[in-house]
PDB file of N, CA and C in Angstrom:
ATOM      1  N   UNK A   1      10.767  11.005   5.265  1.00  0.00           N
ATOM      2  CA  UNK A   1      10.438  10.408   3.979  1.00  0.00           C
ATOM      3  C   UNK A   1       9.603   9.158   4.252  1.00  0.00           C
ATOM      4  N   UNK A   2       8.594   8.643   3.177  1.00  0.00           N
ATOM      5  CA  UNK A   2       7.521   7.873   3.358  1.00  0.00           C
ATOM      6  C   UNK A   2       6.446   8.441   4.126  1.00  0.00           C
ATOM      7  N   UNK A   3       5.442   7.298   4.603  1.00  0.00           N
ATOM      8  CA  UNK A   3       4.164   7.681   4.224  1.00  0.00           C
ATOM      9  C   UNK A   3       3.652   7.747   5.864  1.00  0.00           C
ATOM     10  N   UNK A   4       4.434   8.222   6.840  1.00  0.00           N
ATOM     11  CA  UNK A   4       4.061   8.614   8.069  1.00  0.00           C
ATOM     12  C   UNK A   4       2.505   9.321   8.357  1.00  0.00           C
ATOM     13  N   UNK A   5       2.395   9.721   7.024  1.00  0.00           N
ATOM     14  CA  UNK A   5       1.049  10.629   7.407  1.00  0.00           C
ATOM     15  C   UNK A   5      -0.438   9.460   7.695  1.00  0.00           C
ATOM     16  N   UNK A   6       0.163   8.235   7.400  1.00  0.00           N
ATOM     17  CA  UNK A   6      -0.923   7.280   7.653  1.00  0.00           C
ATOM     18  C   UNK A   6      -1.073   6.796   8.975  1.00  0.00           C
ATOM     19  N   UNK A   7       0.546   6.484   9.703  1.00  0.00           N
ATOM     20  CA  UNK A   7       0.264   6.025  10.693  1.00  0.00           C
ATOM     21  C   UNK A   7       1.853   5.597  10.593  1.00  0.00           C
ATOM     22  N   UNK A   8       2.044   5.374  12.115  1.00  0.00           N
ATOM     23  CA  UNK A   8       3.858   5.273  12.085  1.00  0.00           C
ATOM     24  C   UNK A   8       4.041   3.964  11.838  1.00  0.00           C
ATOM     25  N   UNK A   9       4.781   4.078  10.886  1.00  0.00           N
ATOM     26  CA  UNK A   9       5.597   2.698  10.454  1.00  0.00           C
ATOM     27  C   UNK A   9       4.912   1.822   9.228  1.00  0.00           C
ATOM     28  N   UNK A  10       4.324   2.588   8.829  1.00  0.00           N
ATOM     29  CA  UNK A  10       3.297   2.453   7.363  1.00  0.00           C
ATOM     30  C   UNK A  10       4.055   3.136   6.283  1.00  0.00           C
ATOM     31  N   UNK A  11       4.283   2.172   5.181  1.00  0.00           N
ATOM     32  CA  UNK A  11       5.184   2.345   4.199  1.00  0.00           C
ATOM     33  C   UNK A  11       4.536   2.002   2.888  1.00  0.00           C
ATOM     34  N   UNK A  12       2.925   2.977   2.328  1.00  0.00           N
ATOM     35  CA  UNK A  12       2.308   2.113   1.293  1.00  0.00           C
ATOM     36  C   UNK A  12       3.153   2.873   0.127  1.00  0.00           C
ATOM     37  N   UNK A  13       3.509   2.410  -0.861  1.00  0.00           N
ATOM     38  CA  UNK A  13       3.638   2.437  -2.442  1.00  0.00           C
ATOM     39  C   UNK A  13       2.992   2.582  -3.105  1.00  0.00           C
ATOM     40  N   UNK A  14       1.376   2.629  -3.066  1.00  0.00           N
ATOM     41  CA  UNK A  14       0.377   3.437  -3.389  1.00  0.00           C
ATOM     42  C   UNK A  14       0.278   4.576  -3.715  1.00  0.00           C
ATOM     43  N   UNK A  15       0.393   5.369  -4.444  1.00  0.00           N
ATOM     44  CA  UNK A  15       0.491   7.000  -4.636  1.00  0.00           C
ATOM     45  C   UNK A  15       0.752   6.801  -6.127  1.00  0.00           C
ATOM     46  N   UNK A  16      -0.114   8.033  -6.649  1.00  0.00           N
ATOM     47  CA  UNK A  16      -0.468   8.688  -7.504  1.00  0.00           C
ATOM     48  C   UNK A  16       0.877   9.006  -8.793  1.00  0.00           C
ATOM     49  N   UNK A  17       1.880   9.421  -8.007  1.00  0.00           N
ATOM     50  CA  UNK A  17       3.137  10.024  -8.352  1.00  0.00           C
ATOM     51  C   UNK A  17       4.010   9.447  -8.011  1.00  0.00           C
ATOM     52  N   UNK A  18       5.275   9.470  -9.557  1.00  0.00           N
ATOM     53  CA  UNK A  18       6.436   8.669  -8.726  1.00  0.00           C
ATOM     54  C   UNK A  18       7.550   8.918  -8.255  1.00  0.00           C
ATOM     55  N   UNK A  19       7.140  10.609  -7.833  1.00  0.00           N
ATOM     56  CA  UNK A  19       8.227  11.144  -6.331  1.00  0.00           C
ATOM     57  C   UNK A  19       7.690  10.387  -5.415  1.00  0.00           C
ATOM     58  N   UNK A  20       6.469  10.260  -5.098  1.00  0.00           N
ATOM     59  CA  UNK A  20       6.217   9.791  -3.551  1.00  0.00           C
ATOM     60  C   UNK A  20       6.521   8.145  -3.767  1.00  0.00           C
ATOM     61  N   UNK A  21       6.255   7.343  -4.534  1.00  0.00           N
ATOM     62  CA  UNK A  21       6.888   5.815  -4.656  1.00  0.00           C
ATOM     63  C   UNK A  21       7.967   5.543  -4.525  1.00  0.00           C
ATOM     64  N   UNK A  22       8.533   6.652  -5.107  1.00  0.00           N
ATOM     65  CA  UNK A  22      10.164   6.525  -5.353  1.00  0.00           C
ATOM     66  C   UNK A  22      10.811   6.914  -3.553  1.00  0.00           C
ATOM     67  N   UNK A  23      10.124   7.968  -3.704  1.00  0.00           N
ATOM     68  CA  UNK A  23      11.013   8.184  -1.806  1.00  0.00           C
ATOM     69  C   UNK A  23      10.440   7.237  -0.476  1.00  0.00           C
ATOM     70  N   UNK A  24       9.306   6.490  -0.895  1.00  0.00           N
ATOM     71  CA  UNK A  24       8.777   5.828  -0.319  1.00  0.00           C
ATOM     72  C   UNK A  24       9.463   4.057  -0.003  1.00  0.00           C
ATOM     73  N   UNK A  25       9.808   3.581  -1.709  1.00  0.00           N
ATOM     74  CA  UNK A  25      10.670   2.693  -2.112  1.00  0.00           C
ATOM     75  C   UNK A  25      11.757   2.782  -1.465  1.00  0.00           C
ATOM     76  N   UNK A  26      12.474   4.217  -1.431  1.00  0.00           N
ATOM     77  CA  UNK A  26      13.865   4.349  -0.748  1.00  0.00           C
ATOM     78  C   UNK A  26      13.585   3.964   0.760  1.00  0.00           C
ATOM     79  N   UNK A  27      12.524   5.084   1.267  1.00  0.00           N
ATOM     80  CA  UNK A  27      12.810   4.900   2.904  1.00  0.00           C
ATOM     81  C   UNK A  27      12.562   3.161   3.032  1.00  0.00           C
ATOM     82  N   UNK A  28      12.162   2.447   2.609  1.00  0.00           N
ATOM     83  CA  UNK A  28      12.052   1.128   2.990  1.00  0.00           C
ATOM     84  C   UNK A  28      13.242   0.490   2.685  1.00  0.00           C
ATOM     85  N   UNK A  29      13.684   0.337   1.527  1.00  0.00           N
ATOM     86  CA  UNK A  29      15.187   0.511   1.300  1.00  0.00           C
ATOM     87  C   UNK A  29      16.521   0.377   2.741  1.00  0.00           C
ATOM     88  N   UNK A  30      15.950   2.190   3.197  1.00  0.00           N
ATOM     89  CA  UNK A  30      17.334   2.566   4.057  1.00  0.00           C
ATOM     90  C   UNK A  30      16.743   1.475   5.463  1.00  0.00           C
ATOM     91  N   UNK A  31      15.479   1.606   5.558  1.00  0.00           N
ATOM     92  CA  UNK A  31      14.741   0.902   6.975  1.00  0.00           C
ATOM     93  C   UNK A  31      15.217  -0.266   7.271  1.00  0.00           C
ATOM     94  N   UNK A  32      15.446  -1.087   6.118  1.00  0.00           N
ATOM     95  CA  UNK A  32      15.722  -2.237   6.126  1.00  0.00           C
ATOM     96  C   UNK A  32      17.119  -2.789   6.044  1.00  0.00           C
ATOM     97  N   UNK A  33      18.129  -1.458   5.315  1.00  0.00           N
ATOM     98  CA  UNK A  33      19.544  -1.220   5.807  1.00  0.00           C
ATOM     99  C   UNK A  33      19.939  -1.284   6.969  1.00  0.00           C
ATOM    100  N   UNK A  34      18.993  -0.467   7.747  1.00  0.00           N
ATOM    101  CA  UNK A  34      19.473  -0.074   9.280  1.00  0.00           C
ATOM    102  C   UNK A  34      18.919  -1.447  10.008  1.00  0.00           C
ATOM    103  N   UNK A  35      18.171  -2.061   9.702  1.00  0.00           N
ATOM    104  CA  UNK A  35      18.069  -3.290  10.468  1.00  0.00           C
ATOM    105  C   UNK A  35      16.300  -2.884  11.268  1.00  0.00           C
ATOM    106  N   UNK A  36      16.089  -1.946  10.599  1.00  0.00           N
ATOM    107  CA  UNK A  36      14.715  -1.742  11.624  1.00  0.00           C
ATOM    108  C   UNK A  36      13.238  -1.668  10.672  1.00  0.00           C
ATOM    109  N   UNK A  37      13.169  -2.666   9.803  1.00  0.00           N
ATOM    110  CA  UNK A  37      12.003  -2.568   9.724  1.00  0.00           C
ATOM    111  C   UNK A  37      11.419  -3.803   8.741  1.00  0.00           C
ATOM    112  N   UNK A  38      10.482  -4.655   9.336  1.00  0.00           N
ATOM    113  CA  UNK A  38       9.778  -5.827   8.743  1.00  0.00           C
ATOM    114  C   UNK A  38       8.893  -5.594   7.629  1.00  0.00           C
ATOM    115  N   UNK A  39       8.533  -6.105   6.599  1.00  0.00           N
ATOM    116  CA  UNK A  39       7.634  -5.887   5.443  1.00  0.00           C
ATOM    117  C   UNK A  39       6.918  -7.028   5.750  1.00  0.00           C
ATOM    118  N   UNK A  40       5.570  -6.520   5.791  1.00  0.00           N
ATOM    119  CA  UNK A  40       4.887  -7.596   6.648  1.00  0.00           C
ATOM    120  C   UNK A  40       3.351  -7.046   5.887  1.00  0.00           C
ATOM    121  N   UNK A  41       3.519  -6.420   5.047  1.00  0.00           N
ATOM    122  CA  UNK A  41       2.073  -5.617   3.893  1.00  0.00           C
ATOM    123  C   UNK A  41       1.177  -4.893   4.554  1.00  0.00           C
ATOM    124  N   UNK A  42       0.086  -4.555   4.081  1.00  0.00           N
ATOM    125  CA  UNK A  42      -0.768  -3.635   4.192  1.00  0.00           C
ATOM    126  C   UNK A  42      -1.728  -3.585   3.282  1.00  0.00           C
ATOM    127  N   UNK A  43      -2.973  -3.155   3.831  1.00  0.00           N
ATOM    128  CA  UNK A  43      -4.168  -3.478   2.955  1.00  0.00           C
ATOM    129  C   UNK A  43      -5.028  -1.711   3.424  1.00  0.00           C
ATOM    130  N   UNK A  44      -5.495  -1.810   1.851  1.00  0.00           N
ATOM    131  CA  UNK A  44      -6.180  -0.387   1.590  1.00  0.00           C
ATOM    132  C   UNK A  44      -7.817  -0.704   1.394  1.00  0.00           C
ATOM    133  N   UNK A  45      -8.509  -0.849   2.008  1.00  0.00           N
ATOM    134  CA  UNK A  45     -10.282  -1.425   1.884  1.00  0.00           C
ATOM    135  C   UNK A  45     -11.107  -0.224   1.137  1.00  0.00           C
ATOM    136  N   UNK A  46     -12.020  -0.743   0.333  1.00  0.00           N
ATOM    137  CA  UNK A  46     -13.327   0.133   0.050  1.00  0.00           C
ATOM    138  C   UNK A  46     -14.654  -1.394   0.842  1.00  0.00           C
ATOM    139  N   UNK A  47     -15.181   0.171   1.561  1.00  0.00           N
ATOM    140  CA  UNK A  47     -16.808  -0.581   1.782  1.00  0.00           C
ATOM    141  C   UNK A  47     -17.829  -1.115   0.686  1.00  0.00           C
ATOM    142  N   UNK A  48     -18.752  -2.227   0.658  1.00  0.00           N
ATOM    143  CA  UNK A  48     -19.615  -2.563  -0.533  1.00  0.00           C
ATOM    144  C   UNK A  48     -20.109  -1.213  -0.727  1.00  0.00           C
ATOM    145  N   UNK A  49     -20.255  -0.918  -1.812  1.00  0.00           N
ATOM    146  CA  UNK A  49     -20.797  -0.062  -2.629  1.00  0.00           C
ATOM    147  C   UNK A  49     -19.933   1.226  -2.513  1.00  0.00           C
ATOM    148  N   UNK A  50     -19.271   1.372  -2.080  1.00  0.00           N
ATOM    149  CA  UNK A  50     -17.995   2.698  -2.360  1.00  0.00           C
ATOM    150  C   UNK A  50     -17.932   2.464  -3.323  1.00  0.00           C
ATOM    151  N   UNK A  51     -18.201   3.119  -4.868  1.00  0.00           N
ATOM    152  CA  UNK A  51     -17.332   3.015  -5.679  1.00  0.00           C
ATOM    153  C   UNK A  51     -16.616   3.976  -6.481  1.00  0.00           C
ATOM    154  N   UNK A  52     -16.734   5.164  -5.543  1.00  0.00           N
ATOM    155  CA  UNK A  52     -15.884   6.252  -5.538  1.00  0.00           C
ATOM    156  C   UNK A  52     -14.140   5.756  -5.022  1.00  0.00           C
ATOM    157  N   UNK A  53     -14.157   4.993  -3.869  1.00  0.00           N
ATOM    158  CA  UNK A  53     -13.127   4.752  -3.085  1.00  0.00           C
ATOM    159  C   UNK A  53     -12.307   3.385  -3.571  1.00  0.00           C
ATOM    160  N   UNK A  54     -13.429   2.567  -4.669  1.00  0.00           N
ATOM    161  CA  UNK A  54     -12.549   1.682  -4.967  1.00  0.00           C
ATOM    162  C   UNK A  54     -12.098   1.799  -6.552  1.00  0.00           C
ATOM    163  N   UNK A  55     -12.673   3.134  -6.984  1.00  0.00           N
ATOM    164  CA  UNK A  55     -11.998   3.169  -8.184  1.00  0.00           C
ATOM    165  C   UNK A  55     -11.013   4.082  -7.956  1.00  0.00           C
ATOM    166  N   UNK A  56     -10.721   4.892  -6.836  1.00  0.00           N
ATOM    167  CA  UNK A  56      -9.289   5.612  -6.155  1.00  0.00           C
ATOM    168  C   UNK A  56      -8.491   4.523  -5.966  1.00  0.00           C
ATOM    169  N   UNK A  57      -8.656   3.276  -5.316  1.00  0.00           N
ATOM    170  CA  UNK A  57      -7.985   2.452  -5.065  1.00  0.00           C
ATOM    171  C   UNK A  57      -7.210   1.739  -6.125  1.00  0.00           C
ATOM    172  N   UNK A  58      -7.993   1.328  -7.256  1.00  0.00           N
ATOM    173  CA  UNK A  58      -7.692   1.267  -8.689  1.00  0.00           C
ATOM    174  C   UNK A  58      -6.767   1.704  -9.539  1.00  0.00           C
ATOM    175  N   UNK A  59      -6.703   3.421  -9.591  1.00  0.00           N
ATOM    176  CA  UNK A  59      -6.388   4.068  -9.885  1.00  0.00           C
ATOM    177  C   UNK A  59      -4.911   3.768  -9.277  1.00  0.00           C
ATOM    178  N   UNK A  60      -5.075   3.831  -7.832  1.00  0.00           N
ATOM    179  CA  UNK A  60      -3.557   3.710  -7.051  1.00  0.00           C
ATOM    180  C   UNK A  60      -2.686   2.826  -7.530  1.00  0.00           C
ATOM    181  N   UNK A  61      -3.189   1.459  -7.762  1.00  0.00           N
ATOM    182  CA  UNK A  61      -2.681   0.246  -7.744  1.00  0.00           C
ATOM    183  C   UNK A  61      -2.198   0.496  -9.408  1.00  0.00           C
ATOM    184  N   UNK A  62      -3.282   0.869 -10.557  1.00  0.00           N
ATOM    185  CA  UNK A  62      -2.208   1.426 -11.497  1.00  0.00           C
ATOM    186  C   UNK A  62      -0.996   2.139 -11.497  1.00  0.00           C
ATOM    187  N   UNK A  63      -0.812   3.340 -10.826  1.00  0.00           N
ATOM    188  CA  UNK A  63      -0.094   4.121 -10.890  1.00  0.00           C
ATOM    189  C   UNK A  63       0.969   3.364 -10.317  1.00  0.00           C
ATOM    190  N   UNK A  64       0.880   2.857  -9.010  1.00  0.00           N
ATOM    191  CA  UNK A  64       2.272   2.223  -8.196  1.00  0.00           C
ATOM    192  C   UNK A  64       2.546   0.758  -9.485  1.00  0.00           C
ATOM    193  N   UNK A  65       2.004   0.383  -9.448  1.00  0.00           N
ATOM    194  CA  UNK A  65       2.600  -0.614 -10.882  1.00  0.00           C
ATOM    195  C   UNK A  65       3.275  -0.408 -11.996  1.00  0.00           C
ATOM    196  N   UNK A  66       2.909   0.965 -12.117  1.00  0.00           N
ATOM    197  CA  UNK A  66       3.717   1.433 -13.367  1.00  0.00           C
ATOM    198  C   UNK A  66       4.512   2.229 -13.308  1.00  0.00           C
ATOM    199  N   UNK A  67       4.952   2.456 -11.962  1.00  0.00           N
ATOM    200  CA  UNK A  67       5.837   2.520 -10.967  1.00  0.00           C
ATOM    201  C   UNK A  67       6.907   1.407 -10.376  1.00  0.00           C
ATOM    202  N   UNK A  68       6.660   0.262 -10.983  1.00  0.00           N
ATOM    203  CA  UNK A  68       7.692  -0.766 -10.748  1.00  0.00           C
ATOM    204  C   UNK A  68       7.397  -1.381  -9.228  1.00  0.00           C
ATOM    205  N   UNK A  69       5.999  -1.241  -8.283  1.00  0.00           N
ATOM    206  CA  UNK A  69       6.171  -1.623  -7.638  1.00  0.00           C
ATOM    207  C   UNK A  69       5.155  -2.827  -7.327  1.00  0.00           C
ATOM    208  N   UNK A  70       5.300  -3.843  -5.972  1.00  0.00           N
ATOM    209  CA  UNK A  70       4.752  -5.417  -5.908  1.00  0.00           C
ATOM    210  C   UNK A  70       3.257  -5.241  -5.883  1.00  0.00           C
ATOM    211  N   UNK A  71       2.441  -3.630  -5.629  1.00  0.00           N
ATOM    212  CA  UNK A  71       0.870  -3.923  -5.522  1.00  0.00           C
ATOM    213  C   UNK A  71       0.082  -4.545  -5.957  1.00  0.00           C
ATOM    214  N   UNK A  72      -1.219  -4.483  -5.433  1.00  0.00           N
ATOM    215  CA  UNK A  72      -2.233  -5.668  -6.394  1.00  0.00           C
ATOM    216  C   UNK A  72      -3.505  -5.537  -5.821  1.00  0.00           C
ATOM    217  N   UNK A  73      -4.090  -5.790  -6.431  1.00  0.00           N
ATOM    218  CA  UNK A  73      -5.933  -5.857  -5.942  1.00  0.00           C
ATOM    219  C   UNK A  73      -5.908  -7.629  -5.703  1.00  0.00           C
ATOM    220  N   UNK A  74      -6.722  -7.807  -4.373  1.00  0.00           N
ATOM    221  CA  UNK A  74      -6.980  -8.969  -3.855  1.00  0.00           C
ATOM    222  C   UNK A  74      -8.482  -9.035  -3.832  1.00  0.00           C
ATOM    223  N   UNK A  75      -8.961 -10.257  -3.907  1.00  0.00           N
ATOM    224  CA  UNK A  75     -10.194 -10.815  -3.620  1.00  0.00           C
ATOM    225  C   UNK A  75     -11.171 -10.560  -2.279  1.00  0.00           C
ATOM    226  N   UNK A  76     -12.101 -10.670  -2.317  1.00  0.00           N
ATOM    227  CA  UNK A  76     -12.514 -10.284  -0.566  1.00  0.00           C
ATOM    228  C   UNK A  76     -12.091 -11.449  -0.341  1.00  0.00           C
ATOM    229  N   UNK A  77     -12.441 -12.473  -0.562  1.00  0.00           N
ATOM    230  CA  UNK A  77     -11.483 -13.949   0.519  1.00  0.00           C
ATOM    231  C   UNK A  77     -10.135 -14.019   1.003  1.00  0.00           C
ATOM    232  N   UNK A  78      -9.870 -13.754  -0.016  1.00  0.00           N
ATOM    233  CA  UNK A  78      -8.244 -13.364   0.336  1.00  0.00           C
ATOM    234  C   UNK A  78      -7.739 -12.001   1.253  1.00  0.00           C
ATOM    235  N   UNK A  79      -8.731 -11.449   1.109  1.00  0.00           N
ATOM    236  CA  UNK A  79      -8.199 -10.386   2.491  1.00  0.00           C
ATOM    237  C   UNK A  79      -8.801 -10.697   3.804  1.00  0.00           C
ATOM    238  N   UNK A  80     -10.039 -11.609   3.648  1.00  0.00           N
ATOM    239  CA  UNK A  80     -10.715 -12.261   4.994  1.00  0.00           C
ATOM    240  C   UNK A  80      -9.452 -13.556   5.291  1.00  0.00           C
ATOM    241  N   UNK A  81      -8.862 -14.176   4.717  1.00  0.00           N
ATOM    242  CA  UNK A  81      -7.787 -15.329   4.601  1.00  0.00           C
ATOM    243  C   UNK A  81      -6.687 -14.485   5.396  1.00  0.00           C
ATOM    244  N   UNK A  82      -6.246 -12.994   5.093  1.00  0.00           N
ATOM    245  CA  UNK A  82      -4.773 -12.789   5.056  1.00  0.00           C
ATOM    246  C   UNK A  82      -5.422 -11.508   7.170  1.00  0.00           C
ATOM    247  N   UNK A  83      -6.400 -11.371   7.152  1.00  0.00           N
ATOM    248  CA  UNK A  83      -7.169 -10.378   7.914  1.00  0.00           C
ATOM    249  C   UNK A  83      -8.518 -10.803   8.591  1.00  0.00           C
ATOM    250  N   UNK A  84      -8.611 -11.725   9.222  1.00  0.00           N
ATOM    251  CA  UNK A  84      -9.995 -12.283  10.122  1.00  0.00           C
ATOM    252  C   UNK A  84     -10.662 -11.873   9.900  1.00  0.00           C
ATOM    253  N   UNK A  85     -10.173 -10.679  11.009  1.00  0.00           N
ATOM    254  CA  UNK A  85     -10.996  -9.895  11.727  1.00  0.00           C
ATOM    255  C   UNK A  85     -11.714  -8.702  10.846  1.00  0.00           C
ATOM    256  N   UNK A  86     -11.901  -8.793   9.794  1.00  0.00           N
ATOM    257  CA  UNK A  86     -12.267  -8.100   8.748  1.00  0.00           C
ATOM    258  C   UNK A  86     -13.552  -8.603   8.505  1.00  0.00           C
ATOM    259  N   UNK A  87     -14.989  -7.369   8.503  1.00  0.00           N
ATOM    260  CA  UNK A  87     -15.974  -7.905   7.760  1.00  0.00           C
ATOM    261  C   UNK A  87     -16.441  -7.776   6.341  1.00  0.00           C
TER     262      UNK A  87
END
């Protein structure tokens, strides 16, 4: 359960649907029961001029919100602030 298919130990709340938020919400939940796992965020990028990918992104950040969960669209400064190494 959760979102392994991204990469191990990646837990986004992002999704479309709120089976996958909801079991996603949980596994972080139990992760953090068991003592094994830091919430430490995650960031979803579109390139300048994607704007296929940042109105998916959009879209996401609605859905998980209305979903009850903490997402949000950030500023480019604020992801150069929170992510350097980011151009």
């Amino acid at each position: 359960i959760g979102s392994t298919a991204h990469a191990s130990d990646f837990c986004y709340t992002t999704s479309h649907d709120f089976l996958s938020c909801w079991t996603t919400l949980y596994s972080i939940d139990f992760y953090e029961k068991m003592g094994h796992y830091a919430r430490i965020g995650g960031l979803e990028v579109a390139r300048v001029g994607d704007d296929g990918r940042m109105a998916e992104i959009k879209r996401k950040i609605a859905s998980a919100k209305s979903f009850g969960t903490r997402a949000r669209l950030i500023e480019p400064a604020e992801i150069k602030e929170k992510f350097p190494l980011i151009e």
